[in-house]
Protein backbone atom coordinates (compact mmCIF):
# COMPACT_ATOMS: atom_id res chain seq x y z
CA UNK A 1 -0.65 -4.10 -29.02
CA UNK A 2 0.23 -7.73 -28.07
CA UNK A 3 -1.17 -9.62 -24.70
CA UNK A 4 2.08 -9.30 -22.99
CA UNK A 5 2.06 -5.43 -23.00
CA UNK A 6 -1.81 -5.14 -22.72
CA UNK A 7 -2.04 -7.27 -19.39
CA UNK A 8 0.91 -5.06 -18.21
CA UNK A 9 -1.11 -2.45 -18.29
CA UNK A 10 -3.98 -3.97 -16.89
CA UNK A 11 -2.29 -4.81 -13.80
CA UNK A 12 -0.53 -1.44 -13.38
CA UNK A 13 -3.56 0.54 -14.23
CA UNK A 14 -6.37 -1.53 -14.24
CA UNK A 15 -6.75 -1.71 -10.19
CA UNK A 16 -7.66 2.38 -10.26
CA UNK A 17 -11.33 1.64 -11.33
CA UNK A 18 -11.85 -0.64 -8.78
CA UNK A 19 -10.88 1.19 -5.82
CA UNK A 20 -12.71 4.39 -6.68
CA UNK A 21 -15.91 2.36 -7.19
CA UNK A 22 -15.39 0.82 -4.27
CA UNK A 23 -14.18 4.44 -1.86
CA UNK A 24 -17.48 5.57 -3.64
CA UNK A 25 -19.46 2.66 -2.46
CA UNK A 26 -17.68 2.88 1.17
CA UNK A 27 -18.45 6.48 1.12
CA UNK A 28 -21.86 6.33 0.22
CA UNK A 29 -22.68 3.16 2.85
CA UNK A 30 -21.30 5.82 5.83
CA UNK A 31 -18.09 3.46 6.40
């Protein structure tokens, strides 16, 4: 797979991760 296609993909997909860790953290804190 070259960059181009990889950092596609990051962008599209790559954002989930950080938003459940973060609902999870929000959750958890009471927020």
């Amino acid at each position: 797979m070259n960059l181009e296609k990889a950092m596609k993909l990051f962008w599209r997909w790559g954002w989930i991760p950080f938003v459940l860790y973060f609902g999870t953290m929000a959750i958890k804190q009471g927020w």
